[in-house]
Protein backbone atom coordinates (compact mmCIF):
# COMPACT_ATOMS: atom_id res chain seq x y z
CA UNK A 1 -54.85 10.19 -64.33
CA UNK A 2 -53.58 13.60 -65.72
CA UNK A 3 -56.20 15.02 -68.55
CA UNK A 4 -54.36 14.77 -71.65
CA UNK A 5 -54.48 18.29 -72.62
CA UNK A 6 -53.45 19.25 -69.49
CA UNK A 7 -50.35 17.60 -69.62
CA UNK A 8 -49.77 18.93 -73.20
CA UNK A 9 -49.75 22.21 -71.75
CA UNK A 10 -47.40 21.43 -69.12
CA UNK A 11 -44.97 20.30 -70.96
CA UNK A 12 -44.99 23.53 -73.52
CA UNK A 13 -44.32 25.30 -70.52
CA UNK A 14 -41.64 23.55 -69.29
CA UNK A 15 -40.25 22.69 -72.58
CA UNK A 16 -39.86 26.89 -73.22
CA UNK A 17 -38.48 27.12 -69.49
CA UNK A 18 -35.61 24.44 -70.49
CA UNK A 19 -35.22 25.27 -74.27
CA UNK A 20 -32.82 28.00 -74.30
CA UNK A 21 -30.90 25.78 -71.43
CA UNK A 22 -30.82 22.76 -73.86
CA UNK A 23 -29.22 24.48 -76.34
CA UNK A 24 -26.75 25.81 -74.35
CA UNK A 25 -25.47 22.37 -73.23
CA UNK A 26 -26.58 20.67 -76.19
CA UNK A 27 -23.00 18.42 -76.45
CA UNK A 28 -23.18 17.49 -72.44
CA UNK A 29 -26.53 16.05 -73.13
CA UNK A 30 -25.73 14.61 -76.36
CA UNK A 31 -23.25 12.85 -74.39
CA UNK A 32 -20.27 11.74 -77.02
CA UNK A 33 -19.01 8.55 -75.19
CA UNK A 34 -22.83 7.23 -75.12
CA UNK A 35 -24.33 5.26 -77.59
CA UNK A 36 -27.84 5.79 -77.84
CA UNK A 37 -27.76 7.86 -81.02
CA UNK A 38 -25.16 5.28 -82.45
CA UNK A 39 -27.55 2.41 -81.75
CA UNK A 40 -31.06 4.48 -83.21
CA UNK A 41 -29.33 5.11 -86.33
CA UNK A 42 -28.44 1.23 -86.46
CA UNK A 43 -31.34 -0.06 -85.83
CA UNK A 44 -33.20 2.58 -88.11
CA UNK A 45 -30.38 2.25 -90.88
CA UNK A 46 -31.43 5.37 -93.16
CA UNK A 47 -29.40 5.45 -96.65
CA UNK A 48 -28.77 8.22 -98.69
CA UNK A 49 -31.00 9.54 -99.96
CA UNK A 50 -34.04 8.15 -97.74
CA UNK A 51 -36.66 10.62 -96.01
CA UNK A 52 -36.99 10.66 -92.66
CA UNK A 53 -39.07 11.53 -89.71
CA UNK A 54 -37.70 12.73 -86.29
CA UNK A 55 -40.79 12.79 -84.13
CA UNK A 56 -40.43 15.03 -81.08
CA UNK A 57 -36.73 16.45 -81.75
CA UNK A 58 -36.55 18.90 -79.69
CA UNK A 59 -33.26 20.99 -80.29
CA UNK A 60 -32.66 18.56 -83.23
CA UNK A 61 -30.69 15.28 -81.47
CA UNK A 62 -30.43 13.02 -82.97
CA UNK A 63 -31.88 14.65 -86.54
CA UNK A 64 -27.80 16.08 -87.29
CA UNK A 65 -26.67 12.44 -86.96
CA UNK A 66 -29.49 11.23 -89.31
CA UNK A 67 -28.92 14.52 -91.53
CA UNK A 68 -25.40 13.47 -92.19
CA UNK A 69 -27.06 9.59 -92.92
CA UNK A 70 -29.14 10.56 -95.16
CA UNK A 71 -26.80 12.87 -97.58
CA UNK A 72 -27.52 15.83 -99.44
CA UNK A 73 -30.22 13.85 -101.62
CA UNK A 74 -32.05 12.92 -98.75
CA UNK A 75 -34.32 14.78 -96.28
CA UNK A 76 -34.70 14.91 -92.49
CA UNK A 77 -38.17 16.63 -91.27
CA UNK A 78 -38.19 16.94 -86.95
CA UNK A 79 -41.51 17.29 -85.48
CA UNK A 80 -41.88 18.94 -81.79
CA UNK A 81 -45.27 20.45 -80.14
CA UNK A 82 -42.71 23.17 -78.12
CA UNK A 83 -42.46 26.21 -80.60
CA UNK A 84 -38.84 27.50 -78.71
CA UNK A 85 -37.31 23.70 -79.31
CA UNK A 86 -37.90 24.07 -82.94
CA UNK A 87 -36.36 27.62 -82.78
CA UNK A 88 -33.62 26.04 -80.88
CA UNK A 89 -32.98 23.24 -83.48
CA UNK A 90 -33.22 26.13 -86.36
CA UNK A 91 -30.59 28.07 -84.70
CA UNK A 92 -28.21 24.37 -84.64
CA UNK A 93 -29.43 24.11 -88.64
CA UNK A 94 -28.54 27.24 -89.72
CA UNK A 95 -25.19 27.24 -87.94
CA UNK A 96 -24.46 23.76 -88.92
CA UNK A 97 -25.26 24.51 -92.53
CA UNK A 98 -27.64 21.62 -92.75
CA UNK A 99 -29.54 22.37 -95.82
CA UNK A 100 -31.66 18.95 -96.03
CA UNK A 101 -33.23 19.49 -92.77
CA UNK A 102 -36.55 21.30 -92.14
CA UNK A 103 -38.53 21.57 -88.47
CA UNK A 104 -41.88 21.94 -87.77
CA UNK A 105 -44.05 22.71 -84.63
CA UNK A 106 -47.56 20.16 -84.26
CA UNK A 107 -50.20 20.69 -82.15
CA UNK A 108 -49.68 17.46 -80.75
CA UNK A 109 -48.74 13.79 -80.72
CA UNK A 110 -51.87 12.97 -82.82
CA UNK A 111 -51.45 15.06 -85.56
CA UNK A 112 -48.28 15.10 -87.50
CA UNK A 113 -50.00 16.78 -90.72
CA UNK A 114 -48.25 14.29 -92.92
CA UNK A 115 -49.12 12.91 -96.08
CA UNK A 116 -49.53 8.50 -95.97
CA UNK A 117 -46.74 7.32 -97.01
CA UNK A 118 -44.59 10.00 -96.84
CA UNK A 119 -41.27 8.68 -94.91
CA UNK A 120 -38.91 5.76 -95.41
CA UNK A 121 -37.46 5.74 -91.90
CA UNK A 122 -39.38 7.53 -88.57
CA UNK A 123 -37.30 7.79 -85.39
CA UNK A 124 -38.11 8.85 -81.33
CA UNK A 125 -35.38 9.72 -79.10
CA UNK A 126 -36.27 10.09 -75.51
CA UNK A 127 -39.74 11.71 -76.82
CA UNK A 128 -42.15 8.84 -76.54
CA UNK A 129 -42.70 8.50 -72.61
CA UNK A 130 -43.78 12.20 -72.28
CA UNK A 131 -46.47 11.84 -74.72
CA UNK A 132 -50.36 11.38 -73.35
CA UNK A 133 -51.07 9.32 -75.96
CA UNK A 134 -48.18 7.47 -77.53
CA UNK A 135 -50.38 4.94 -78.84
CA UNK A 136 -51.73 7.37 -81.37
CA UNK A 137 -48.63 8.94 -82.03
CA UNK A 138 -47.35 5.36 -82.98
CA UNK A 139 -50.29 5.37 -85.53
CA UNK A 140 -49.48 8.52 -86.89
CA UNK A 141 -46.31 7.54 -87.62
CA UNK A 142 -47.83 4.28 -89.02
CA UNK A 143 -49.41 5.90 -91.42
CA UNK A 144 -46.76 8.47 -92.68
CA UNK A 145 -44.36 5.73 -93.49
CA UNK A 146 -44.01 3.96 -96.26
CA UNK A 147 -44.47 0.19 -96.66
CA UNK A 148 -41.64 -1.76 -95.23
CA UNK A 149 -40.51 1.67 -93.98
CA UNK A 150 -39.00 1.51 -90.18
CA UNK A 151 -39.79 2.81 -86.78
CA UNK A 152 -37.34 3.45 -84.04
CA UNK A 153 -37.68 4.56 -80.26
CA UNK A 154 -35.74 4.77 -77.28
CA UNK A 155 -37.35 5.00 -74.02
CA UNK A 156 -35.77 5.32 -70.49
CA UNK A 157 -35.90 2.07 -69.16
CA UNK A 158 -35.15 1.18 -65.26
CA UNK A 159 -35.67 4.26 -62.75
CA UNK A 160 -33.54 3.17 -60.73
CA UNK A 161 -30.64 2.95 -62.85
CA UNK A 162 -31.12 6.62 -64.31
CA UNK A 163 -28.36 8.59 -62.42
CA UNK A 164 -29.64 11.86 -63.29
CA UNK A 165 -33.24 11.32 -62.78
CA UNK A 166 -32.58 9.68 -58.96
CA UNK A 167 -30.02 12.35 -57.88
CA UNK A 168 -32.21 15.28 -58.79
CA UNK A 169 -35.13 13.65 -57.22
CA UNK A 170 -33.52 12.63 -53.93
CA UNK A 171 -32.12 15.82 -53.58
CA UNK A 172 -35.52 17.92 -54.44
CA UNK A 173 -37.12 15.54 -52.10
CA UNK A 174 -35.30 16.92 -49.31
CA UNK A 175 -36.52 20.41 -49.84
CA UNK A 176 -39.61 20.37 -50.93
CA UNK A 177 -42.91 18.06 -49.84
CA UNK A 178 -42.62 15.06 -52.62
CA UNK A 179 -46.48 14.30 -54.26
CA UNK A 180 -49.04 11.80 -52.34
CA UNK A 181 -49.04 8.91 -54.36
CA UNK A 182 -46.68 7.48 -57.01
CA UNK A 183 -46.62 9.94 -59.88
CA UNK A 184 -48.94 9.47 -63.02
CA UNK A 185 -48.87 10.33 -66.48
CA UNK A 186 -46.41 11.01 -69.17
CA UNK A 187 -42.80 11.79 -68.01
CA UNK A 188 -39.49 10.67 -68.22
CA UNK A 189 -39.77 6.61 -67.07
CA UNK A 190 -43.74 6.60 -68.31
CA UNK A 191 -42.53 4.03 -71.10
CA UNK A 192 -40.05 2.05 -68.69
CA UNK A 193 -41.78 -1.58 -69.36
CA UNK A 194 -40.38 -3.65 -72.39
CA UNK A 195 -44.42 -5.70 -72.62
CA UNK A 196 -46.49 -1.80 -72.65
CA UNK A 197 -44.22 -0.88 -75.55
CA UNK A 198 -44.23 -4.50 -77.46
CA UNK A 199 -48.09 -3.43 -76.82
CA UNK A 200 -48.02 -0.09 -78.40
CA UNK A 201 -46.45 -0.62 -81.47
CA UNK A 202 -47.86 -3.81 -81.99
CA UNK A 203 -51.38 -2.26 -81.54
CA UNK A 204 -50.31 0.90 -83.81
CA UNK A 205 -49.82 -1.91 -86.66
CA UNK A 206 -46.08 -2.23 -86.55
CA UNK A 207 -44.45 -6.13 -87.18
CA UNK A 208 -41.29 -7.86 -85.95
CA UNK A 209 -41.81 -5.61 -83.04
CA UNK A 210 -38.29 -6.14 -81.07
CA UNK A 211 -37.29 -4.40 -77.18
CA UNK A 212 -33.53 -4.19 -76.47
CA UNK A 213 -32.15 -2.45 -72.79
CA UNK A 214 -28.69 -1.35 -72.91
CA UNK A 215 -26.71 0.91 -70.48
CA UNK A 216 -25.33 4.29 -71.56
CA UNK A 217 -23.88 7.52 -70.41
CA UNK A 218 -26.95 10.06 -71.08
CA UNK A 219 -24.94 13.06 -69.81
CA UNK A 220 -21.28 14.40 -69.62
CA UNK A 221 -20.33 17.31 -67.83
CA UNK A 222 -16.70 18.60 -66.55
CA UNK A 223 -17.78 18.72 -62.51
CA UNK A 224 -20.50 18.72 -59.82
CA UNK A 225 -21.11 22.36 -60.11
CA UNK A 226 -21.57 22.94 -63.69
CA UNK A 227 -23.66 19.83 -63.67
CA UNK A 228 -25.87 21.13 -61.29
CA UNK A 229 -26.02 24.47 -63.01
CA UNK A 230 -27.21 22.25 -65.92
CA UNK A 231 -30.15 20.95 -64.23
CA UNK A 232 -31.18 24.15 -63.03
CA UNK A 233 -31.29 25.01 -66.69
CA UNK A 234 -32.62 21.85 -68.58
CA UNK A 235 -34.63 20.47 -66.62
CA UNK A 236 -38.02 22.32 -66.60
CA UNK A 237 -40.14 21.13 -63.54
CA UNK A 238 -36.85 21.98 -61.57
CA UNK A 239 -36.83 25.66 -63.17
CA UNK A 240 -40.46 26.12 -62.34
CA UNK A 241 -39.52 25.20 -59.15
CA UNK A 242 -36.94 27.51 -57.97
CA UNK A 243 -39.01 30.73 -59.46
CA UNK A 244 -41.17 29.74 -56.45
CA UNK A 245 -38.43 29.15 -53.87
CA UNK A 246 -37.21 32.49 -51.71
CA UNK A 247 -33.77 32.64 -52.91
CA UNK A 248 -31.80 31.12 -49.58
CA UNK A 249 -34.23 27.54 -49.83
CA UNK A 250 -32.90 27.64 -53.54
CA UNK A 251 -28.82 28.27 -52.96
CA UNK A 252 -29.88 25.67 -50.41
CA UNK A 253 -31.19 23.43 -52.55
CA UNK A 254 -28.33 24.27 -55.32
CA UNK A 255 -25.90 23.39 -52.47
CA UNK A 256 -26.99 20.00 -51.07
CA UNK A 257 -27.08 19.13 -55.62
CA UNK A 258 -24.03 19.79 -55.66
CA UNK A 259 -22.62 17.91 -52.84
CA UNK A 260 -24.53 14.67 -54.02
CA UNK A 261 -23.07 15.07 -57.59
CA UNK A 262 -19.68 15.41 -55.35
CA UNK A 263 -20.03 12.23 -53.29
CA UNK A 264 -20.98 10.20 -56.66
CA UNK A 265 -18.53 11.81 -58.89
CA UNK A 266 -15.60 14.06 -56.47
CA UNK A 267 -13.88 16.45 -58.25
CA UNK A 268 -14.97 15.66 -62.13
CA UNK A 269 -16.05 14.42 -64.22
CA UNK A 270 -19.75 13.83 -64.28
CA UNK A 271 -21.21 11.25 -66.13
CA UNK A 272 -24.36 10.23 -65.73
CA UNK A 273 -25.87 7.19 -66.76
CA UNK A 274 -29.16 5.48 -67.22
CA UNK A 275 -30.86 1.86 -69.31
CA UNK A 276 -32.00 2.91 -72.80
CA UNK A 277 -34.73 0.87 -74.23
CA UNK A 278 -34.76 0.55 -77.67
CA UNK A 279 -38.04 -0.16 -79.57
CA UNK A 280 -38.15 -0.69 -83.47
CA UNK A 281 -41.02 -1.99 -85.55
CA UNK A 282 -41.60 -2.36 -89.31
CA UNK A 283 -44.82 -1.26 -91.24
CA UNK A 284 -45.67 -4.61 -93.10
CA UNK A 285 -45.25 -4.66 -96.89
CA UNK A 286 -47.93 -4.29 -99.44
């Protein structure tokens, strides 16, 4: 198993590899025709007025959709342990004009330095699997909301069924040695099992714990090129990579991408899809 701080530190790295990249193709990754964002703010149902938490917002998706929510009386605050995400979602605040928004960089999942009962709603987009410990995150959150106040995640669910995730990793496989052993530790299917995360927010407190899967596009892109071009620029463990490759193993590399994006998709456009698992909970009432 990976130390926890160890993987904390891994993932600032990354995260400051893929930041600038992730604002840069902030709407393909947003993905318009997919729903995820649509079904958070749903299931979370902030009103005007409410406060919410976004807990690990990276870039600040979906905390625009729940700024809008929320109206001017309301508040949004987005948490994230990767100092350039949080300059990336300033940047998107301050060009969006969102003045009921405010981001903050933590030190990690365990410590949100938030007043108890501080937040109606809380929501986690795609942030909880990559934690080390969700389970205390969960109780963080727990604790910041208000009673009767609401907690929403989404997860990926079914590896298999993640078109970005299998394509990149098929293709990587074929250039470079893959790891002995299945891998461990947070990352991007770490919270794929509907029971673990009944089990963690059921252990951090949370009631009428419900798990839905649903199918959505995760990423839209115009064709196989610029969508590997993409990865090369989002996704950190792939950056990382090719600053260690000579530079014909990484146009080779870039090339055989490209071809597999071609045979799935042919001349444009790309959408990739993936299972969504959504988690919500409720902090009992006094």
């Amino acid at each position: 198993m990976v130390n926890a701080d160890t993987a904390r530190q891994r993932q600032r790295q990354e995260w400051a590899l893929s930041a600038p990249g992730w604002l840069e193709f902030r709407d393909n990754l947003s993905a318009r025709s997919g729903t995820m964002t649509a079904r958070i703010l749903a299931e979370a149902a902030p009103r005007p007025g409410d406060r919410v938490l976004d807990l690990a917002c990276g870039i600040g998706n979906p905390t625009d959709a729940l700024a809008a929510a929320v109206g001017p009386t309301g508040t949004v605050l987005g948490l994230d342990l990767s100092p350039e995400m949080i300059a990336g979602a300033r940047q998107w605040a301050e060009r969006a004009g969102a003045a009921n928004v405010e981001f903050r960089v933590i030190p990690d999942e365990r410590e949100l330095g938030l007043p108890p009962e501080e937040f109606d709603v809380a929501v986690c987009r795609v942030g909880l699997q990559y934690m080390p410990e969700p389970d205390a995150a969960l109780r963080a959150v727990h604790e910041a909301l208000v009673p009767g106040g609401r907690m929403v995640a989404t997860t990926l669910g079914d590896p298999g069924l993640c078109m970005a995730l299998r394509i990149s990793s098929q293709v990587i496989a074929r250039h470079v040695p893959p790891p002995d052993g299945p891998p461990s530790g947070p990352g991007p299917v770490a919270l794929s099992d509907a029971n673990r995360l009944r089990e963690l927010f059921a252990g951090a407190g949370f009631t009428d714990v419900v798990v839905r899967p649903f199918e959505t596009a995760l990423i839209e892109i115009g064709d196989a090129v610029a969508c590997w071009h993409m990865f090369e620029r989002t996704m950190g463990p792939l950056i990382a990579l090719l600053a260690t490759m000579p530079a014909d193993r990484a146009r080779a590399l870039r090339a055989d991408g490209v071809a597999a994006l071609r045979a799935e998709f042919g001349a444009g456009p790309v959408v990739l899809t993936g299972q969504a698992l959504l988690t919500s909970g409720t902090k009992p009432p006094r």
